[in-house]
PDB file of N, CA and C in Angstrom:
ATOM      1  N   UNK A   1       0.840  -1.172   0.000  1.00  0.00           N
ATOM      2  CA  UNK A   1       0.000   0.000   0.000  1.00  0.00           C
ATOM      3  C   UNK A   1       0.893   1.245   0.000  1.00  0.00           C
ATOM      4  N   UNK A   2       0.506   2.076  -0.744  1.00  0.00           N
ATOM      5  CA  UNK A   2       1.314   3.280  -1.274  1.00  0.00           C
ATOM      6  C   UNK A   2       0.830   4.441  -0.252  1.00  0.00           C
ATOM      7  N   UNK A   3       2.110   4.997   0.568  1.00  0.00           N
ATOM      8  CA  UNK A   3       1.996   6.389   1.228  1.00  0.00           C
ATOM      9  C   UNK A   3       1.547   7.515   0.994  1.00  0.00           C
ATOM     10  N   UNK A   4       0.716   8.023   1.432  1.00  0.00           N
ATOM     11  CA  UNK A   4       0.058   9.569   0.167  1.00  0.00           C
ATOM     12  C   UNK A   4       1.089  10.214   0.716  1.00  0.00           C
ATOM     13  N   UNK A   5       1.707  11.747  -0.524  1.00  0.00           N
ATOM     14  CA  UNK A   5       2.729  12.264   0.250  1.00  0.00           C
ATOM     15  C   UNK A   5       2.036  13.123   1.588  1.00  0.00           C
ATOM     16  N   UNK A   6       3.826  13.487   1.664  1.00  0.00           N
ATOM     17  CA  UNK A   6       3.373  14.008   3.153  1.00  0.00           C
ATOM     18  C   UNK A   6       2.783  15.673   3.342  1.00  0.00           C
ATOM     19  N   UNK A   7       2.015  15.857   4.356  1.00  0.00           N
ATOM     20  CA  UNK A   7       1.142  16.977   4.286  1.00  0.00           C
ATOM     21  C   UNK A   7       1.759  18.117   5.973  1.00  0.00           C
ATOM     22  N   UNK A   8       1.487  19.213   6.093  1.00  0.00           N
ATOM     23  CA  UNK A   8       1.982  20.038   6.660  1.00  0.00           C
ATOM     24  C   UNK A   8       1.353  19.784   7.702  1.00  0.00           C
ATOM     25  N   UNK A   9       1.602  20.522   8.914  1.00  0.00           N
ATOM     26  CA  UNK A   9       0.740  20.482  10.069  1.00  0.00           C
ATOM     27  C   UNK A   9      -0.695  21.660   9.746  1.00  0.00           C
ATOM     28  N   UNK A  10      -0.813  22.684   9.144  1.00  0.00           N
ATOM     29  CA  UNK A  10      -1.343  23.582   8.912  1.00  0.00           C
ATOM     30  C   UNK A  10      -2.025  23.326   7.896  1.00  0.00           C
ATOM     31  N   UNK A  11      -1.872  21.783   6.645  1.00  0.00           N
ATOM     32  CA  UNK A  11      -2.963  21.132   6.076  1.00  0.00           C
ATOM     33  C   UNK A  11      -3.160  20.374   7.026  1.00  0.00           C
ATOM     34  N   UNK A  12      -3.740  19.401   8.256  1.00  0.00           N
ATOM     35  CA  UNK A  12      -4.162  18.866   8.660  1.00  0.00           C
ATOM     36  C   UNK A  12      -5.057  20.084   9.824  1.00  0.00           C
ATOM     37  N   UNK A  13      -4.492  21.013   9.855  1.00  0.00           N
ATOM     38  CA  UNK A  13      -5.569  21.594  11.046  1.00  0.00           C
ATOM     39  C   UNK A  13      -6.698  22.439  10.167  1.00  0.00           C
ATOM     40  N   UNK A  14      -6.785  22.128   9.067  1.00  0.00           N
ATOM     41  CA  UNK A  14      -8.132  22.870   7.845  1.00  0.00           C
ATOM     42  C   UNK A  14      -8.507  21.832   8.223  1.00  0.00           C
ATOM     43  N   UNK A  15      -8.435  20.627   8.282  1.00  0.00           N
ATOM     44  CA  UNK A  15     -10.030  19.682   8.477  1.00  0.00           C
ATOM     45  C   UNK A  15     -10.312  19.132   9.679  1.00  0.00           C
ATOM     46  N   UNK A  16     -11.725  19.528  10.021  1.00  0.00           N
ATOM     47  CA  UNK A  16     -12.766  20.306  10.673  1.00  0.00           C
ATOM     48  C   UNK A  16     -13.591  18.497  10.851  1.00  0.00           C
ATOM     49  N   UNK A  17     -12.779  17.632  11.609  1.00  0.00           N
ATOM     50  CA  UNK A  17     -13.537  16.827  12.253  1.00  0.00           C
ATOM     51  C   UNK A  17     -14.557  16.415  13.515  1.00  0.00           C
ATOM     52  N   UNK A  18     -15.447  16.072  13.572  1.00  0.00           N
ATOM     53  CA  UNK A  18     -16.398  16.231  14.878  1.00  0.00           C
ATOM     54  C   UNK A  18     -16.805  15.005  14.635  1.00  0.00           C
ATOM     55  N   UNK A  19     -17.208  14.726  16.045  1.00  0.00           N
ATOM     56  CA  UNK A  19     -18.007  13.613  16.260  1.00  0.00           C
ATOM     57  C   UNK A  19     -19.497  14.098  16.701  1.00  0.00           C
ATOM     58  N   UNK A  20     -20.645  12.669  15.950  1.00  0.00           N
ATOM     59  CA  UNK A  20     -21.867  13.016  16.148  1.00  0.00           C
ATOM     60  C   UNK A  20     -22.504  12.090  15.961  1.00  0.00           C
ATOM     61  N   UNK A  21     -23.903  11.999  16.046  1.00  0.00           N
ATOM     62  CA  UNK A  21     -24.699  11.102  16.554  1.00  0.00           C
ATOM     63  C   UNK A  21     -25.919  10.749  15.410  1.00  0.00           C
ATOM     64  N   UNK A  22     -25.765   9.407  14.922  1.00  0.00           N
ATOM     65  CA  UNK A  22     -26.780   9.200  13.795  1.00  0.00           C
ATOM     66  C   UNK A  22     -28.206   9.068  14.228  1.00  0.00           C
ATOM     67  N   UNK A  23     -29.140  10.383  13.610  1.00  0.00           N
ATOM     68  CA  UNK A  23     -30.200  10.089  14.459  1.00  0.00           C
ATOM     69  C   UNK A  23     -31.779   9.095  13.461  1.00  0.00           C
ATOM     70  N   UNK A  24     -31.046   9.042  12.448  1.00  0.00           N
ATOM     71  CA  UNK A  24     -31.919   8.990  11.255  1.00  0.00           C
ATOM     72  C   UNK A  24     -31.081   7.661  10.297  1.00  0.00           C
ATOM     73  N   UNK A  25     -31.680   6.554   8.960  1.00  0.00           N
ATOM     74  CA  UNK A  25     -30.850   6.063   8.477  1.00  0.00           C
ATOM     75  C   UNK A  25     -32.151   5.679   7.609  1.00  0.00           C
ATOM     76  N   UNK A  26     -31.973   6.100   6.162  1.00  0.00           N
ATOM     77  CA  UNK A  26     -32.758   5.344   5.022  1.00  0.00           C
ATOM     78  C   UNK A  26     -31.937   5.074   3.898  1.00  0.00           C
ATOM     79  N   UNK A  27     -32.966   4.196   2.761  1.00  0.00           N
ATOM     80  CA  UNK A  27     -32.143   3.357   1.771  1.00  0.00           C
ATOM     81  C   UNK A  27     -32.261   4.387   1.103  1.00  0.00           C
ATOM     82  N   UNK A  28     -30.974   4.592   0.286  1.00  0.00           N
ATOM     83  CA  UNK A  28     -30.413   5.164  -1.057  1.00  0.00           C
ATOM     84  C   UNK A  28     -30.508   5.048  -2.472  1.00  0.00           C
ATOM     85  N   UNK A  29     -31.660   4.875  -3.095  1.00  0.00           N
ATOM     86  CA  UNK A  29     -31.620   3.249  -4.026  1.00  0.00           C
ATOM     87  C   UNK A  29     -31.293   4.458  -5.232  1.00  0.00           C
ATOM     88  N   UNK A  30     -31.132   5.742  -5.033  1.00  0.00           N
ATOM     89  CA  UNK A  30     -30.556   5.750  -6.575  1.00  0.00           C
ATOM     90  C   UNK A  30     -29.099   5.951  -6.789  1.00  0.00           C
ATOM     91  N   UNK A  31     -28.503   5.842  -5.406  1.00  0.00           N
ATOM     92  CA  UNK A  31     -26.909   5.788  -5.766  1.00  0.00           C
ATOM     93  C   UNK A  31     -26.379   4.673  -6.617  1.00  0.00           C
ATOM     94  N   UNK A  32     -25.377   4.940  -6.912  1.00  0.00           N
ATOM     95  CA  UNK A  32     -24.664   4.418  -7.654  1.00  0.00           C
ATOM     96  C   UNK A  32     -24.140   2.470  -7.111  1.00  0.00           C
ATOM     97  N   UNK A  33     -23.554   2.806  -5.644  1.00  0.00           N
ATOM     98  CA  UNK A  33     -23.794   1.584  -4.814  1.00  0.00           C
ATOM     99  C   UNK A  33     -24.765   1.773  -3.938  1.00  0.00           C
ATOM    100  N   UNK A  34     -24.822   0.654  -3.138  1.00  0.00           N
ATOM    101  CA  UNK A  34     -25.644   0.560  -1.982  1.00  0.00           C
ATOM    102  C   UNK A  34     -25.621   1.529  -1.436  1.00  0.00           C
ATOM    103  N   UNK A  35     -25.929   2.097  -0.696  1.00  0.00           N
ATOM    104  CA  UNK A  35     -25.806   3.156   0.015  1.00  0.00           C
ATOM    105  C   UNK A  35     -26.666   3.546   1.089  1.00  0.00           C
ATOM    106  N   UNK A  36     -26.966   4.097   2.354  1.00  0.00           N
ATOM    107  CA  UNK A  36     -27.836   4.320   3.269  1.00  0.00           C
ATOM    108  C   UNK A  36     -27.686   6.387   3.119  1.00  0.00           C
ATOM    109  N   UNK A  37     -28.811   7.373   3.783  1.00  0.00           N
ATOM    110  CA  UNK A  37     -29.015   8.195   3.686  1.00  0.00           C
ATOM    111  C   UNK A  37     -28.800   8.512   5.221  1.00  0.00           C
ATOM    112  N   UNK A  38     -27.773   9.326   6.002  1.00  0.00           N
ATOM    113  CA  UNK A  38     -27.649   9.047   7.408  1.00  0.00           C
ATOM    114  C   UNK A  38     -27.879  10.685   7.564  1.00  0.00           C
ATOM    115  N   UNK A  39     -28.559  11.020   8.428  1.00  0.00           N
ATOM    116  CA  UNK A  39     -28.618  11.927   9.329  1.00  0.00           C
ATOM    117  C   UNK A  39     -28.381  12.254  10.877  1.00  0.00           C
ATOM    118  N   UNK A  40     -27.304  13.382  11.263  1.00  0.00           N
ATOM    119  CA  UNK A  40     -26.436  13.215  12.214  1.00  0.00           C
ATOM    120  C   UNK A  40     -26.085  14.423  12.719  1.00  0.00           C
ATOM    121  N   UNK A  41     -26.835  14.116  14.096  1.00  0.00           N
ATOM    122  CA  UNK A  41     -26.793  15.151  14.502  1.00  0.00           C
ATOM    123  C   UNK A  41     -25.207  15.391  15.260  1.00  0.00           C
ATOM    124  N   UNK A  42     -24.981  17.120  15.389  1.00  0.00           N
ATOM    125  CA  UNK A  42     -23.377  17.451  16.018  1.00  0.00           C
ATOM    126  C   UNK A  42     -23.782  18.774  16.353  1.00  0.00           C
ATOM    127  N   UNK A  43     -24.632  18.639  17.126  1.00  0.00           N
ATOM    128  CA  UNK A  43     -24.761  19.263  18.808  1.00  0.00           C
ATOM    129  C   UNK A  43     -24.613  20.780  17.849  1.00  0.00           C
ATOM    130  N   UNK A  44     -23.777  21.599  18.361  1.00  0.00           N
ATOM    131  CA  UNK A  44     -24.321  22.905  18.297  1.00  0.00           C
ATOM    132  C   UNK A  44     -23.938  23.603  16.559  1.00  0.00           C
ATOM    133  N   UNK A  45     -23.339  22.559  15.730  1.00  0.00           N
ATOM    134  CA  UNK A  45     -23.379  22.762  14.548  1.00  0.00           C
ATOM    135  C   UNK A  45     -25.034  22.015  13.692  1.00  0.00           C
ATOM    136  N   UNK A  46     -25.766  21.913  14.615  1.00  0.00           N
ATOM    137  CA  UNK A  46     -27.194  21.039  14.188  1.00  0.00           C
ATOM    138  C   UNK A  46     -27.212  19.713  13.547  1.00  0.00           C
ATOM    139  N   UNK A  47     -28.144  19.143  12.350  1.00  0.00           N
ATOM    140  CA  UNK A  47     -27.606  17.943  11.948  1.00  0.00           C
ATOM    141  C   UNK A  47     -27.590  18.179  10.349  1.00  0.00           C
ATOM    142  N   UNK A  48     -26.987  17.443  10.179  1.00  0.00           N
ATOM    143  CA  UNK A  48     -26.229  16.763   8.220  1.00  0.00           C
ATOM    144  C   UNK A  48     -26.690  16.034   7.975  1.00  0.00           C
ATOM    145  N   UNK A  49     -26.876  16.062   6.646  1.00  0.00           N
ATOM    146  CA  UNK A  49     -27.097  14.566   6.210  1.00  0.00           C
ATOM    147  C   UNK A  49     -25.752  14.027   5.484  1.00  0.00           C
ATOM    148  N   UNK A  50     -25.139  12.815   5.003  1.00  0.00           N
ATOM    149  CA  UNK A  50     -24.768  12.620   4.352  1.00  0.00           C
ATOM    150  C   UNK A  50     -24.809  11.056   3.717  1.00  0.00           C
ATOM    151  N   UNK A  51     -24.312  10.504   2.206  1.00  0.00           N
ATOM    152  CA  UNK A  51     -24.474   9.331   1.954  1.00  0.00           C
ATOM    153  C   UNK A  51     -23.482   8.300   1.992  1.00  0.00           C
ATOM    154  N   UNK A  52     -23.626   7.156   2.584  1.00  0.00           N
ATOM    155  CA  UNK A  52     -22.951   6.520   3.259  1.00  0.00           C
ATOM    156  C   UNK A  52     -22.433   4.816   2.479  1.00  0.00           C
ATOM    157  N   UNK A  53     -22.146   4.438   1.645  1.00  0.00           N
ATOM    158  CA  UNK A  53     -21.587   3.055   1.673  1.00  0.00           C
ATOM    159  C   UNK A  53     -21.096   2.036   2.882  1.00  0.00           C
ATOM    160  N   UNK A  54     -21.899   1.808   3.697  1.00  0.00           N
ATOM    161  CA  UNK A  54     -21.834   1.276   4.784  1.00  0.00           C
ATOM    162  C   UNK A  54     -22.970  -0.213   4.536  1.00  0.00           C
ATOM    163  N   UNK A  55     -23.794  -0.465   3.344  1.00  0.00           N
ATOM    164  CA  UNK A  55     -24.386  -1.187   4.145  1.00  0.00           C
ATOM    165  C   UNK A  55     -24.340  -2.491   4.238  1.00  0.00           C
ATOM    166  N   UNK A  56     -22.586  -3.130   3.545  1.00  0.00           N
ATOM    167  CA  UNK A  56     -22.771  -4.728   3.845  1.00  0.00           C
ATOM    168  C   UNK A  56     -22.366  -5.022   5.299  1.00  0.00           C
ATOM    169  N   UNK A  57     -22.132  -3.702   6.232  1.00  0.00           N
ATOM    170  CA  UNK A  57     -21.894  -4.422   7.689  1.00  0.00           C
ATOM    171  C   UNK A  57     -22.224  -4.052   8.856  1.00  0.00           C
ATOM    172  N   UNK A  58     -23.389  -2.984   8.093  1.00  0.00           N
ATOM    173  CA  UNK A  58     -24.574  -2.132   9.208  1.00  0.00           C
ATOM    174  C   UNK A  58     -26.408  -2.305   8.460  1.00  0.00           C
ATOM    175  N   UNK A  59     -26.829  -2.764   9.770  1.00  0.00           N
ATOM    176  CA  UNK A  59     -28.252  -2.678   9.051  1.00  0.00           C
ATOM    177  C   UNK A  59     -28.595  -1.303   9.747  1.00  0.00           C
ATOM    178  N   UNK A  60     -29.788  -0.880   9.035  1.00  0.00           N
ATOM    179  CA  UNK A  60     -30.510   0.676   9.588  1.00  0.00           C
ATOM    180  C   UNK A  60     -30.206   0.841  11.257  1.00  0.00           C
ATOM    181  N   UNK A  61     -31.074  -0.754  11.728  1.00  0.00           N
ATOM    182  CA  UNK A  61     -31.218  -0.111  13.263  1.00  0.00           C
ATOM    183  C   UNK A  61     -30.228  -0.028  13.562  1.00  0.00           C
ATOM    184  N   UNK A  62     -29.048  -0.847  13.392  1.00  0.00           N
ATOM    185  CA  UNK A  62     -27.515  -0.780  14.707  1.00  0.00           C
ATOM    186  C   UNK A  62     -27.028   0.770  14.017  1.00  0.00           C
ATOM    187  N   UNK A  63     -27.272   1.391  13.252  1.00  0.00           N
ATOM    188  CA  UNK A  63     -26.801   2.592  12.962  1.00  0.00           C
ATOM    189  C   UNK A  63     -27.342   3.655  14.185  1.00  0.00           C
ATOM    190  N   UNK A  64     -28.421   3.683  14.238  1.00  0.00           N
ATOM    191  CA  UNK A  64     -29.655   5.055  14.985  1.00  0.00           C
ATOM    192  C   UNK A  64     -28.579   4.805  16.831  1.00  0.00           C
ATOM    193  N   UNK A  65     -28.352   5.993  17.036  1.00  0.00           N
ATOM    194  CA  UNK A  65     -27.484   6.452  18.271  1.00  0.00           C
ATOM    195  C   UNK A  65     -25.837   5.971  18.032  1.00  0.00           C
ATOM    196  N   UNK A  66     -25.682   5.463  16.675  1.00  0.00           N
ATOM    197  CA  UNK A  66     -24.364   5.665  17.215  1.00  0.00           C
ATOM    198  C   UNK A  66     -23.294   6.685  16.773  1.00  0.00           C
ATOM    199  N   UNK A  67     -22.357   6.876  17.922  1.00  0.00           N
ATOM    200  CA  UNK A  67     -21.535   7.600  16.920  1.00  0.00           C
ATOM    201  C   UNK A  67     -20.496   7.272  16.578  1.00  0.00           C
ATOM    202  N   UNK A  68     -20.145   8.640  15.369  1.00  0.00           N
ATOM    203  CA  UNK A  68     -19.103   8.288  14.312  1.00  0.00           C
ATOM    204  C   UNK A  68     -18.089   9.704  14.532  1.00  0.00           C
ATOM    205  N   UNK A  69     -17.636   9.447  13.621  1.00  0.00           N
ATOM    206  CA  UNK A  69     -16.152  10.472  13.527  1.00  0.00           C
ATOM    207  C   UNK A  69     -16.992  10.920  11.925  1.00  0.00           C
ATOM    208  N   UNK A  70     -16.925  12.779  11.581  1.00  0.00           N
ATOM    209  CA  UNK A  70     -17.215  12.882   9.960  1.00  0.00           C
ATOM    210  C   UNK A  70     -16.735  14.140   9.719  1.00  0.00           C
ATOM    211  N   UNK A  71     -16.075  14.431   8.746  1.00  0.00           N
ATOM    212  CA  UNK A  71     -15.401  15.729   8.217  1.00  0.00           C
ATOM    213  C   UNK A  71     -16.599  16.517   8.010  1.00  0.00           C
ATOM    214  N   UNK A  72     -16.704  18.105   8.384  1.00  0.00           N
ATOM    215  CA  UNK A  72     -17.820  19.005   8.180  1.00  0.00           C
ATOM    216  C   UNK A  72     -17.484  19.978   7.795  1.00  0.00           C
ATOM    217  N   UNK A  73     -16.639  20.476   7.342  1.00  0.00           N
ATOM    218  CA  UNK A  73     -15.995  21.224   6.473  1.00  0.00           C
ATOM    219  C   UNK A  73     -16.032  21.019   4.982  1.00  0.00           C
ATOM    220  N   UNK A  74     -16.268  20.147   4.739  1.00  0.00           N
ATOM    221  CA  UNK A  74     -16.524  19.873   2.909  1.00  0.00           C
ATOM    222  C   UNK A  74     -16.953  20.666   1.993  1.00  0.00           C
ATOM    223  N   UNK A  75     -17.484  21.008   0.919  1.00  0.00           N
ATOM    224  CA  UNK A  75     -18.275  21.704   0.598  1.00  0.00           C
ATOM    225  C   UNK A  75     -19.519  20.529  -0.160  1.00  0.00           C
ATOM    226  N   UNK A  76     -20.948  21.182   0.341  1.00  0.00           N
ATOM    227  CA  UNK A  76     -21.959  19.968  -0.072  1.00  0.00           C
ATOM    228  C   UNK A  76     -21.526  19.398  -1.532  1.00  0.00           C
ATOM    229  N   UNK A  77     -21.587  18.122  -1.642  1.00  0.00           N
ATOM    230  CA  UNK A  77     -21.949  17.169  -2.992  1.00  0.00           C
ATOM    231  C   UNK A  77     -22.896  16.367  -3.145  1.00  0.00           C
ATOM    232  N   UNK A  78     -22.720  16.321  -4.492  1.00  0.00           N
ATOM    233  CA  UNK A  78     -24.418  16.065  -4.825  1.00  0.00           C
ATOM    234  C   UNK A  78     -24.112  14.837  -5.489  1.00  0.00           C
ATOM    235  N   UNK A  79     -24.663  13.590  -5.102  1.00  0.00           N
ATOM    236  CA  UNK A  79     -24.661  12.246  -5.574  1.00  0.00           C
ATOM    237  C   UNK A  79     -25.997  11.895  -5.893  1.00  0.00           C
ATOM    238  N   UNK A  80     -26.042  12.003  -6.830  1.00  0.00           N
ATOM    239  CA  UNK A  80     -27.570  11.322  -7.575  1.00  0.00           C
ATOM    240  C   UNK A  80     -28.037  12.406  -7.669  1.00  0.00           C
ATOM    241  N   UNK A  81     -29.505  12.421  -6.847  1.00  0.00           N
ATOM    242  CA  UNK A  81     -30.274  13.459  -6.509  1.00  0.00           C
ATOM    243  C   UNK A  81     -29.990  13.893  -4.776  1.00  0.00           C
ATOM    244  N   UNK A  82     -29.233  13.498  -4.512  1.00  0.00           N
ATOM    245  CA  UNK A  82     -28.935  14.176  -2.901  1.00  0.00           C
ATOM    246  C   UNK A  82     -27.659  15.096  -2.883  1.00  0.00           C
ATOM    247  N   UNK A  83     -27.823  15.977  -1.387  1.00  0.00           N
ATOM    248  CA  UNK A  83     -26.547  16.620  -1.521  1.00  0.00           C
ATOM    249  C   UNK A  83     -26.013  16.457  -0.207  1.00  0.00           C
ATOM    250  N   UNK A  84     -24.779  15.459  -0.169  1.00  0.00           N
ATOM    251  CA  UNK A  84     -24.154  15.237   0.602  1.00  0.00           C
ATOM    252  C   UNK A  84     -23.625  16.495   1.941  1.00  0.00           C
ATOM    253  N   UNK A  85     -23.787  16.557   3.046  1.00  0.00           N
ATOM    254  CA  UNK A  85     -23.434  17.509   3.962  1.00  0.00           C
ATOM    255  C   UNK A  85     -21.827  17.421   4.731  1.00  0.00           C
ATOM    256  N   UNK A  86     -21.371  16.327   4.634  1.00  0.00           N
ATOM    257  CA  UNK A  86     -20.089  16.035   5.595  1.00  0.00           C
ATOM    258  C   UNK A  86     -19.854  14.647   4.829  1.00  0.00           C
ATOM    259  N   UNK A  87     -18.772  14.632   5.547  1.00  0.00           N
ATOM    260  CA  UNK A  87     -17.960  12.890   5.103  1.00  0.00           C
ATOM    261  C   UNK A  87     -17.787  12.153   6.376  1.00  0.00           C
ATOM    262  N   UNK A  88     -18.345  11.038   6.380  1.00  0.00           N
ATOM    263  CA  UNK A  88     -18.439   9.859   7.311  1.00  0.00           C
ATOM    264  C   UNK A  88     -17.212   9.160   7.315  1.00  0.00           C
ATOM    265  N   UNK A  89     -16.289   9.032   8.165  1.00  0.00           N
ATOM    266  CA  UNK A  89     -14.734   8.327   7.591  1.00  0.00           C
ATOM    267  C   UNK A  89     -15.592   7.017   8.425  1.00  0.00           C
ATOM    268  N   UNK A  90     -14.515   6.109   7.297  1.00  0.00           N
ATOM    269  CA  UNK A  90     -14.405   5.068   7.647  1.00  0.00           C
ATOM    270  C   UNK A  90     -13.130   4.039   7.142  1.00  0.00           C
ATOM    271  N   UNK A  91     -12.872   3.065   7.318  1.00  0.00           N
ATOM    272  CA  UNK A  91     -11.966   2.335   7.171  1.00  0.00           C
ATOM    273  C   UNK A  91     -12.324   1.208   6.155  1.00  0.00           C
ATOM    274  N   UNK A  92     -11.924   1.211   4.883  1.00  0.00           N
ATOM    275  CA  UNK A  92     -11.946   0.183   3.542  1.00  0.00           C
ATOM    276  C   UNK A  92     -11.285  -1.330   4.228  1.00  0.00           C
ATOM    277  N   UNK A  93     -11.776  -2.324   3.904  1.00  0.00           N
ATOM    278  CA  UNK A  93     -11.869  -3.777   4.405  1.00  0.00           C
ATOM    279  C   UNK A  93     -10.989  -4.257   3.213  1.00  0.00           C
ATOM    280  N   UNK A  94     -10.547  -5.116   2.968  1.00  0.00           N
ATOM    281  CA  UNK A  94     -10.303  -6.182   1.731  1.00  0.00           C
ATOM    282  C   UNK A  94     -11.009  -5.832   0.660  1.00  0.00           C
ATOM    283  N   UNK A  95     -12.319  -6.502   0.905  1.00  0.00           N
ATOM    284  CA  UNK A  95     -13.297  -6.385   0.112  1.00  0.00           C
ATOM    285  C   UNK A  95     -14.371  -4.800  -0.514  1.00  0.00           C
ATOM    286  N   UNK A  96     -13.457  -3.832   0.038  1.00  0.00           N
ATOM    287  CA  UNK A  96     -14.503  -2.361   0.048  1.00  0.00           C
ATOM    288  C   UNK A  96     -15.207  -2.368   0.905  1.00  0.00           C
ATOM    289  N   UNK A  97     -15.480  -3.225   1.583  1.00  0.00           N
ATOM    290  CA  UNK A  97     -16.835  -2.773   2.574  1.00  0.00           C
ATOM    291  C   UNK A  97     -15.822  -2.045   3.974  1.00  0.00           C
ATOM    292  N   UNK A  98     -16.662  -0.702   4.308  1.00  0.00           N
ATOM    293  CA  UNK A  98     -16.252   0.197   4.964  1.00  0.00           C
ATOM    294  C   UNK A  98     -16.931  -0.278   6.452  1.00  0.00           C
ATOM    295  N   UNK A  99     -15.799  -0.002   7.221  1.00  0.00           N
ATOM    296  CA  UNK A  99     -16.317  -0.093   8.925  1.00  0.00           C
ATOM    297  C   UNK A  99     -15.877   1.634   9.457  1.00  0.00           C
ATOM    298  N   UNK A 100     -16.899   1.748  10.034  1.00  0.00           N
ATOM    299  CA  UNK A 100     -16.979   3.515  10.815  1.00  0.00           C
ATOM    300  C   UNK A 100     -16.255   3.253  11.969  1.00  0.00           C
ATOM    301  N   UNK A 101     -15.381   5.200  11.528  1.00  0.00           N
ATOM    302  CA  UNK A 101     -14.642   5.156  12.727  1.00  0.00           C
ATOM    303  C   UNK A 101     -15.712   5.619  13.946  1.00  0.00           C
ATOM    304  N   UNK A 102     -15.565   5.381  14.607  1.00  0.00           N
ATOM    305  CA  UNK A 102     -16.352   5.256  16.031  1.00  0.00           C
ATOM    306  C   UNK A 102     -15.670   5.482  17.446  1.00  0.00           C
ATOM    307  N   UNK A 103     -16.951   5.875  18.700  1.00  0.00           N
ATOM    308  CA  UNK A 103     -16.084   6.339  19.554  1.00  0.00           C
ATOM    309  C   UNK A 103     -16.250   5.340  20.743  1.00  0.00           C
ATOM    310  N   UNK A 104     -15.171   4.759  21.455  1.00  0.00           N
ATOM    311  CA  UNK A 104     -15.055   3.823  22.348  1.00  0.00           C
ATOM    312  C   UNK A 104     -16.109   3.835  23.630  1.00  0.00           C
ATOM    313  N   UNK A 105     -15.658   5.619  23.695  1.00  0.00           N
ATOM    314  CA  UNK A 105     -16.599   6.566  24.983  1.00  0.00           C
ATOM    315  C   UNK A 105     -17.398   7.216  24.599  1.00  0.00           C
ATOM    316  N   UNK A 106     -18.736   7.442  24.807  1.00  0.00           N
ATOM    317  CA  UNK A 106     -19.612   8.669  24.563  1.00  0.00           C
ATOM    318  C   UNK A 106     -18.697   9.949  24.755  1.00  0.00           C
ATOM    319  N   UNK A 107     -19.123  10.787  23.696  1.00  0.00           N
ATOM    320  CA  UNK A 107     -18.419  12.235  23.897  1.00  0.00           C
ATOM    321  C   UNK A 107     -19.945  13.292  23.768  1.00  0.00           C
ATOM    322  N   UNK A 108     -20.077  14.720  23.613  1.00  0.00           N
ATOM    323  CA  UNK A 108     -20.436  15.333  23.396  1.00  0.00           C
ATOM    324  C   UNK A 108     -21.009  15.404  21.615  1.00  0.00           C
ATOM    325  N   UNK A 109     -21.982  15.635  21.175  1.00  0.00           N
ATOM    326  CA  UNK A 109     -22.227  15.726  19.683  1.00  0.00           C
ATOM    327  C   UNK A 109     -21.549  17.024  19.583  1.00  0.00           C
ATOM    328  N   UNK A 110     -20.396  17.409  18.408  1.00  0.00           N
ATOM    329  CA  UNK A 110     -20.005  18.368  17.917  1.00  0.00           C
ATOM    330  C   UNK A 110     -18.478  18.137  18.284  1.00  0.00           C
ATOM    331  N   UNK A 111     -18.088  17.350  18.605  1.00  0.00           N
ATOM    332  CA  UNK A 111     -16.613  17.754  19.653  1.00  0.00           C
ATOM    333  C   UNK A 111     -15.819  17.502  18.495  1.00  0.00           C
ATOM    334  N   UNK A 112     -14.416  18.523  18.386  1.00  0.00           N
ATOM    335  CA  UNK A 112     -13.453  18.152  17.768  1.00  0.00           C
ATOM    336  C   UNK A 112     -12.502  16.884  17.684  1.00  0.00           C
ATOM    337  N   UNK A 113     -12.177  16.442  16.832  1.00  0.00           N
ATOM    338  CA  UNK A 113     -11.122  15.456  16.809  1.00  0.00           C
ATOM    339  C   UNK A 113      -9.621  15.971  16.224  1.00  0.00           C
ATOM    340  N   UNK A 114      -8.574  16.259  17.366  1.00  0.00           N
ATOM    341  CA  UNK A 114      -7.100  16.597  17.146  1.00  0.00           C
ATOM    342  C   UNK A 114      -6.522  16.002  17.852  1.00  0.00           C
TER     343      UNK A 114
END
């Protein structure tokens, strides 16, 4: 696996990670893949939506309260007919299927990640 080059300290403090809380989760059926429609709330920045490739290893319900780690700084994109609000990180498997980064401890909805 190939190293992306290396980035400054002052590119890593432009992105604007928070953790927050999925309060919402529907099917996507005109994306391109599978996809779920997640809405997530982050406390005093309100909630996002964004679209998610998550679903060969999350069904709807184990999604609703949990949280994730998602970039909110983006600027919206528009996949299909939706417009994406933030980016959901997650971690690529072997196979593509993505597992969410997640938080061990309950934190606050909105809190930074540095």
């Amino acid at each position: 696996m190939e190293l992306k080059p290396e980035i400054s300290w002052s590119d890593f403090e432009k992105i604007d990670m928070r953790s927050g809380t999925v309060i919402s989760v529907s099917d996507f059926p005109k994306a391109r893949n599978p996809s779920y429609i997640l809405e997530i709330d982050f406390g005093e920045l309100g909630i996002r939506k964004s679209a998610a490739q998550i679903t060969k290893l999350y069904s709807k319900e184990e999604l609703i309260g949990k949280q994730i780690i998602a970039v909110v700084n983006f600027p919206r994109k528009q996949i299909a007919n939706f417009f994406s609000e933030c980016l959901v990180l997650g971690v690529y498997g072997e196979n593509k299927e993505v597992t969410l980064l997640s938080l061990s401890l309950e934190v606050g909805n909105g809190f930074q990640v540095g």
